[in-house]
Protein backbone atom coordinates (compact mmCIF):
# COMPACT_ATOMS: atom_id res chain seq x y z
CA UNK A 1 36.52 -44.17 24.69
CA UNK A 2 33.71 -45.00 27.24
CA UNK A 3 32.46 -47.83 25.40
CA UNK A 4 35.81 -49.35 25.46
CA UNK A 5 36.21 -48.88 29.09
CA UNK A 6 33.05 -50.41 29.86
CA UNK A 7 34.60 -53.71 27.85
CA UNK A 8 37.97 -53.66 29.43
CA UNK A 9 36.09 -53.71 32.93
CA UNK A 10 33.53 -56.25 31.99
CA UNK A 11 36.27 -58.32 30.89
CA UNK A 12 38.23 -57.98 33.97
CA UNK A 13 35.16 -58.91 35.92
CA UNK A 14 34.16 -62.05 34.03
CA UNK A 15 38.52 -63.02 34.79
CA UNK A 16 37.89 -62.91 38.38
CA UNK A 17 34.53 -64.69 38.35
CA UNK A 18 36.22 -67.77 36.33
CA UNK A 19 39.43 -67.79 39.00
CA UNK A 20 37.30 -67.55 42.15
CA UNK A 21 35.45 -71.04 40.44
CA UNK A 22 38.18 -72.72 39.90
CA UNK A 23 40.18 -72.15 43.37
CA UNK A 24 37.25 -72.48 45.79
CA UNK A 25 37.72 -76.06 46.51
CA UNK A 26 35.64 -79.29 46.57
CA UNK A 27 32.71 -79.36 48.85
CA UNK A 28 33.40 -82.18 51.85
CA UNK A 29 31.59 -85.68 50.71
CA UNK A 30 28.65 -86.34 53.01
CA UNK A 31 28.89 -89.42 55.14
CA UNK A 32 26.95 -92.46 53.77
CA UNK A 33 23.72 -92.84 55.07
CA UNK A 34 23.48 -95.86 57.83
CA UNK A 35 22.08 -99.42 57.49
CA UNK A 36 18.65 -99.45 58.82
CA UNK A 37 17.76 -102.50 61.47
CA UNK A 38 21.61 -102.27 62.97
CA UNK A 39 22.33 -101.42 66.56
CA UNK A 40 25.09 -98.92 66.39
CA UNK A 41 27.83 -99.02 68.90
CA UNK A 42 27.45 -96.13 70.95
CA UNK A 43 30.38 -94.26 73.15
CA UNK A 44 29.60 -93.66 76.99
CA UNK A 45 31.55 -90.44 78.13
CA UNK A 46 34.40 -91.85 80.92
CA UNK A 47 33.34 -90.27 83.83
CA UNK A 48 29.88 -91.99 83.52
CA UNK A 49 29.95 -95.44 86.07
CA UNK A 50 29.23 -98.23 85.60
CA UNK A 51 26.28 -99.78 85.23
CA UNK A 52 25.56 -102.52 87.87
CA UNK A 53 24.48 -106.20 86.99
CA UNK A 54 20.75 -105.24 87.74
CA UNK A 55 20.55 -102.29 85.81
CA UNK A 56 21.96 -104.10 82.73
CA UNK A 57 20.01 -107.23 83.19
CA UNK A 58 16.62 -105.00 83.82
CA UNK A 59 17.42 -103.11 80.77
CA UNK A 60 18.37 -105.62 77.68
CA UNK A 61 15.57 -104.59 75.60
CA UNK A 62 17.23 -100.52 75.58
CA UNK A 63 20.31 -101.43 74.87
CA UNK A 64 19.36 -103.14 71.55
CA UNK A 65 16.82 -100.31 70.34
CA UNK A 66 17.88 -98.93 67.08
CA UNK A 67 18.67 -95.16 67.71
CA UNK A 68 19.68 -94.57 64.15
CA UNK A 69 19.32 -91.54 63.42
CA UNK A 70 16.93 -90.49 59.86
CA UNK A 71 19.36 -90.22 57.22
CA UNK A 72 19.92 -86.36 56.37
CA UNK A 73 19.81 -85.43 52.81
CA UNK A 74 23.40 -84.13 51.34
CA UNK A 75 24.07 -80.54 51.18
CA UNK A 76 22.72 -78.97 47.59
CA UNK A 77 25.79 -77.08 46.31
CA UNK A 78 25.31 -73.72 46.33
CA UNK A 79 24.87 -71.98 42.67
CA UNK A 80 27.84 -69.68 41.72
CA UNK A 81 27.11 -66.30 42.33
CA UNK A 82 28.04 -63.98 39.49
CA UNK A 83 28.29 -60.61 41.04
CA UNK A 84 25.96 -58.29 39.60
CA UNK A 85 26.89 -55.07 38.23
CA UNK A 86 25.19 -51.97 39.36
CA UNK A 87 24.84 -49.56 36.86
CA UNK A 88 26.81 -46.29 37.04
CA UNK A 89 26.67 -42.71 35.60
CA UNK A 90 29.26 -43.98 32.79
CA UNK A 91 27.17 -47.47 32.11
CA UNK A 92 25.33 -47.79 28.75
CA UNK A 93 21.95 -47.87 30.83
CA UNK A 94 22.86 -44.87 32.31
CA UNK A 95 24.09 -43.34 29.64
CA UNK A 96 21.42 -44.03 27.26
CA UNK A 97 19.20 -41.10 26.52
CA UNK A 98 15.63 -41.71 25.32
CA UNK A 99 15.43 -41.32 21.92
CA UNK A 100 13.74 -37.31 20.70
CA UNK A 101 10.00 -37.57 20.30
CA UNK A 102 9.45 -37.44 16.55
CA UNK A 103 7.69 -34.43 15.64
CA UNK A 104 4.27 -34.99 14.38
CA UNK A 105 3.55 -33.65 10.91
CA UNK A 106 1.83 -30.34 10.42
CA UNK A 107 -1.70 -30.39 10.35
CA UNK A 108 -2.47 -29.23 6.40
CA UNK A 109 -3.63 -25.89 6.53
CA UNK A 110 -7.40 -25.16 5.86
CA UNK A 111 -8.13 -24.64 2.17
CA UNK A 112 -9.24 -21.14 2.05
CA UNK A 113 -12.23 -20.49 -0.19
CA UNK A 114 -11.48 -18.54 -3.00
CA UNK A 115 -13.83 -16.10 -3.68
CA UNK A 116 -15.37 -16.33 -7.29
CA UNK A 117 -13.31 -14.05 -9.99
CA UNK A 118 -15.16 -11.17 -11.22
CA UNK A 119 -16.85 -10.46 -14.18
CA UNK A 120 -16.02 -7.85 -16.14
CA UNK A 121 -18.47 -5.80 -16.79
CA UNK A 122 -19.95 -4.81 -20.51
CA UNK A 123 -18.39 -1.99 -22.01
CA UNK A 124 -20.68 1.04 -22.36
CA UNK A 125 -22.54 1.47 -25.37
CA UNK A 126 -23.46 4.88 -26.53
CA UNK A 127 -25.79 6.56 -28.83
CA UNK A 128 -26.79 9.30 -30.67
CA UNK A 129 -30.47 9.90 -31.44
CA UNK A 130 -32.24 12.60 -33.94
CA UNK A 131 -32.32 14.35 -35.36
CA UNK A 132 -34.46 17.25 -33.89
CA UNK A 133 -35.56 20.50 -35.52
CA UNK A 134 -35.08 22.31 -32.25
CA UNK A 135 -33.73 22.77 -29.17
CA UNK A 136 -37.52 22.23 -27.42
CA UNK A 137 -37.59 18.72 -29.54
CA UNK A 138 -34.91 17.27 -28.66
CA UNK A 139 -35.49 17.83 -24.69
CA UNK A 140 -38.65 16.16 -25.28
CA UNK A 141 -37.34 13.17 -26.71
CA UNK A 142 -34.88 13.23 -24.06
CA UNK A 143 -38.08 12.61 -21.35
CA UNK A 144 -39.22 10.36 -23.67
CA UNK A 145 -36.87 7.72 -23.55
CA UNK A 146 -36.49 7.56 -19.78
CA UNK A 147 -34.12 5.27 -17.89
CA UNK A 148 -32.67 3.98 -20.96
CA UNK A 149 -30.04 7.08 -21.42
CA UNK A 150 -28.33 8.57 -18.91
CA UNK A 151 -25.54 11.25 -19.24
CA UNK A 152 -27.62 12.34 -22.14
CA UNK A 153 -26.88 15.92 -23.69
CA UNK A 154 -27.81 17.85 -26.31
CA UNK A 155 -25.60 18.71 -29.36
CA UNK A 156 -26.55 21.28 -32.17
CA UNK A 157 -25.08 20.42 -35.65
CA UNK A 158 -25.55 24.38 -37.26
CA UNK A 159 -24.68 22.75 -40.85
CA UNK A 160 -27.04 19.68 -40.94
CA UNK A 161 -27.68 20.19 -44.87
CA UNK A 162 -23.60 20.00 -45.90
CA UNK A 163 -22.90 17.66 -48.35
CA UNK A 164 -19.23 17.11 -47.47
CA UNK A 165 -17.05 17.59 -44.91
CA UNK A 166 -13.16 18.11 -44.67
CA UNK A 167 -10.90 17.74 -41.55
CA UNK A 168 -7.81 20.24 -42.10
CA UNK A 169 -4.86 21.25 -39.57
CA UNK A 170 -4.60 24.89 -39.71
CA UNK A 171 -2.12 26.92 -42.08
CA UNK A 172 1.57 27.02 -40.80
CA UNK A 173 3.69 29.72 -40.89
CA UNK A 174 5.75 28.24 -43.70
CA UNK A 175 5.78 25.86 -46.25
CA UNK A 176 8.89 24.06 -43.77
CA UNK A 177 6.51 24.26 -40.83
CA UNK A 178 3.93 22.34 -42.67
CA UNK A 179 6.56 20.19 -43.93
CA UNK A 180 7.54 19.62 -39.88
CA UNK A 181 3.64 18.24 -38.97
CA UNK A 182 3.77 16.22 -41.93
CA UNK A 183 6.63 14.43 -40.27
CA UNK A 184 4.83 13.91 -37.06
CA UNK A 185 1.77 13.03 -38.61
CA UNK A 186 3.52 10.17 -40.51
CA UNK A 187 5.36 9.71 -36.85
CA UNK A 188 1.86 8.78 -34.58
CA UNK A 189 1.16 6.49 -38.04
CA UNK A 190 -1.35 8.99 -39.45
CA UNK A 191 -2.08 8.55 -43.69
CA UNK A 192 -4.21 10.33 -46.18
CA UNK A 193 -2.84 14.06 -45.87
CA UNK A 194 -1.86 16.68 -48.31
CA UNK A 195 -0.30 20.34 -47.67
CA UNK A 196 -2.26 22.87 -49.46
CA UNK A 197 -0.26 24.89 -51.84
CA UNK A 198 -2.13 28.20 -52.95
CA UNK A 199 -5.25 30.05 -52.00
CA UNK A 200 -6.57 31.01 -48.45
CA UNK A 201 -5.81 27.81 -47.03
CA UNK A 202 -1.83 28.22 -48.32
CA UNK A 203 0.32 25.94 -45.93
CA UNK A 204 -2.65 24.27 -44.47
CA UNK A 205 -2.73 20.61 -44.05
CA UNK A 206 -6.04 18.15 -45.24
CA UNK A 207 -6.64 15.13 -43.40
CA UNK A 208 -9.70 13.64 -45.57
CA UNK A 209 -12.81 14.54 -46.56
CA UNK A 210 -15.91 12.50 -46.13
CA UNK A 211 -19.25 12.03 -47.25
CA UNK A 212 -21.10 12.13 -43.82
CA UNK A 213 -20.24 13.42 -40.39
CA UNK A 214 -19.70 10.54 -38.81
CA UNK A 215 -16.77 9.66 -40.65
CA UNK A 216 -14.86 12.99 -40.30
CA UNK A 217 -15.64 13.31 -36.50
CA UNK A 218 -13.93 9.69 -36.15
CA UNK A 219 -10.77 11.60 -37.86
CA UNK A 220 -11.23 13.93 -35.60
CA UNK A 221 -10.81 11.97 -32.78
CA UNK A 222 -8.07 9.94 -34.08
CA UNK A 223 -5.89 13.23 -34.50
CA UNK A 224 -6.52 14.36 -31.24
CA UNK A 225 -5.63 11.27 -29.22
CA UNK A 226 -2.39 11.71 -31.56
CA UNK A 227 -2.12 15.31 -30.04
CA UNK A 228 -3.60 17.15 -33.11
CA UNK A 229 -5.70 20.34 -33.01
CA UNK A 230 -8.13 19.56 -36.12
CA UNK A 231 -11.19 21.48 -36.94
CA UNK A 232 -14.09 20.18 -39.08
CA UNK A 233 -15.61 22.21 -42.25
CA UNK A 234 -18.30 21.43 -44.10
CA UNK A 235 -19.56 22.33 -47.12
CA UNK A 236 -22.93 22.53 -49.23
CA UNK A 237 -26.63 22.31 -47.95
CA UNK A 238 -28.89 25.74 -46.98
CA UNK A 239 -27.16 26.11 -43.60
CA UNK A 240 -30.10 24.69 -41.59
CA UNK A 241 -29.48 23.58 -38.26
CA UNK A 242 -30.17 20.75 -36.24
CA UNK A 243 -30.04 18.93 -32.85
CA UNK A 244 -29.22 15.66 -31.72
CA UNK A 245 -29.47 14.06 -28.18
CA UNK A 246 -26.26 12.19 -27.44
CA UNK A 247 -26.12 9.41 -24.35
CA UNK A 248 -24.77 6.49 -23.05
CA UNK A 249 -27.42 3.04 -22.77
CA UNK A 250 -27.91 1.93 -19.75
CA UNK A 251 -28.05 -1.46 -19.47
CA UNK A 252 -29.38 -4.01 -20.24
CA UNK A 253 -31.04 -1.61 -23.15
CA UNK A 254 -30.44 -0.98 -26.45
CA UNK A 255 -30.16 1.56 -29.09
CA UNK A 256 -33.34 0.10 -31.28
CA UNK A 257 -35.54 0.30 -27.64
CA UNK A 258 -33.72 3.43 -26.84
CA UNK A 259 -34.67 5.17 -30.31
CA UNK A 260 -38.49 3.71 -30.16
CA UNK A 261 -39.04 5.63 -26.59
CA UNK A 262 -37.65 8.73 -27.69
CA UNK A 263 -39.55 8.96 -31.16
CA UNK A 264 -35.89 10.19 -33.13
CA UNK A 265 -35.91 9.05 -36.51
CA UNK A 266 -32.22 7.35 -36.48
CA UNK A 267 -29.66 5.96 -34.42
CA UNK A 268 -26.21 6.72 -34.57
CA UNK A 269 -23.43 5.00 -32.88
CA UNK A 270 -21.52 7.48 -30.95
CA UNK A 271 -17.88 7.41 -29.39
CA UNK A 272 -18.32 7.20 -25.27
CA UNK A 273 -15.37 9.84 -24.87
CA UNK A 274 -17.81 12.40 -26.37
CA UNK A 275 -20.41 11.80 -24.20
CA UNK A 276 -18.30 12.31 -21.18
């Protein structure tokens, strides 16, 4: 609506401009400019006398004098004058409003240094060394190898001579019992069992029987993360006893430098949640 008002009005003004041009009139013509070297005739007022016979013979040479005036240039027609239009609150260069200031961009943040990803450590490696005839023996070997163990402790094996040894669930009360932990053996994805039928061990479950220690302590461990209560028996040899020094390496040694220091005979690898 303003806009349009503003062209209505300018309109209107520019109307009144072309009407006041063309009814103002022609400018008067501007007398032509005398003859130069011409005595012009020149009107004495009437109350003026006279001039006697001397005075006019003494003064021939004024009369004819040529008192023409210096021709006047013609009046330059003055330029139309288109009134000029002061701005107002509702013009457009009033109303024009500076354009917003453009926002600059944001500065990119910093790059933040990214600290280096750690490495994962080794995991531990752990040993057993022996074996030892006694107690006395194996503490010795223990000084002996130094800073290569540490958590080391000492573990007595009272049927080092066995020839075999069996890991067995104790008898149930019944043969269904048994029948029950079969089922949740075969459940935690157990194999290799067998319910005893007669003798003392009537109702009693086998879980293997092995040909060195090793091998039925790893069963061992197997059915107690599975929540098993196993027990190991062995069988054959004279019953001697012996010790062994179990440890974990510490780093960056190894078993072979470990056994060396301590002067055992062999090396065993050895499950770290025993040692613990």
């Amino acid at each position: 609506m303003l806009t349009r008002a503003l062209i209505v009005v300018l309109a209107i003004l520019n109307l009144g401009v072309a009407l006041w041009w063309m009814l103002r009139g022609e400018p008067a013509p501007a007398p032509p400019p005398p003859t130069t070297g011409v005595a012009q005739l020149q009107l004495l007022p009437a109350t003026a006398s006279a001039p006697t016979g001397a005075s006019i013979a003494s003064t021939p040479a004024a009369a004819l004098d040529d008192v023409t005036p210096a021709p006047v240039p013609p009046p330059a027609a003055a330029p139309a004058q288109v009134p000029t239009q002061t701005p107002t609150a509702e013009s457009p260069a009033a109303t024009a409003v500076a354009p917003a200031p453009v926002a600059a961009p944001p500065a990119p943040a910093p790059a933040v240094a990214q600290a280096p990803a750690p490495v994962p450590a080794a995991p531990a490696q752990c040993v057993s060394l022996g074996p030892f005839t006694d107690r006395a023996a194996a503490q010795a070997a223990q000084a002996k190898a130094g800073g290569t163990l540490r958590g080391a402790r000492l573990r007595e094996v009272a049927d080092a001579g066995a020839t075999r040894y069996r890991v067995v669930l104790p008898a149930a009360a019944s043969r269904e019992d048994a029948q029950a932990t079969v089922k949740r053996i075969v459940a935690a994805g157990l194999s290799d069992y067998y319910i005893i039928a007669n003798g003392e061990e009537t109702n009693a479950i086998a879980l293997g029987q092995y040909r060195n220690r090793e091998g039925a302590e790893r069963r061992m461990a197997a059915l107690s993360a599975a929540g098993f209560n196993a027990r190991l028996i062995a069988s054959g040899g004279d019953g001697s006893a012996q010790w062994w020094l179990d440890a974990t390496l510490a780093p960056p040694a190894d078993a072979s430098v470990a056994r060396q220091r301590s002067g055992a005979a062999q090396q065993r690898s050895l499950d770290c949640a025993r040692v613990r």
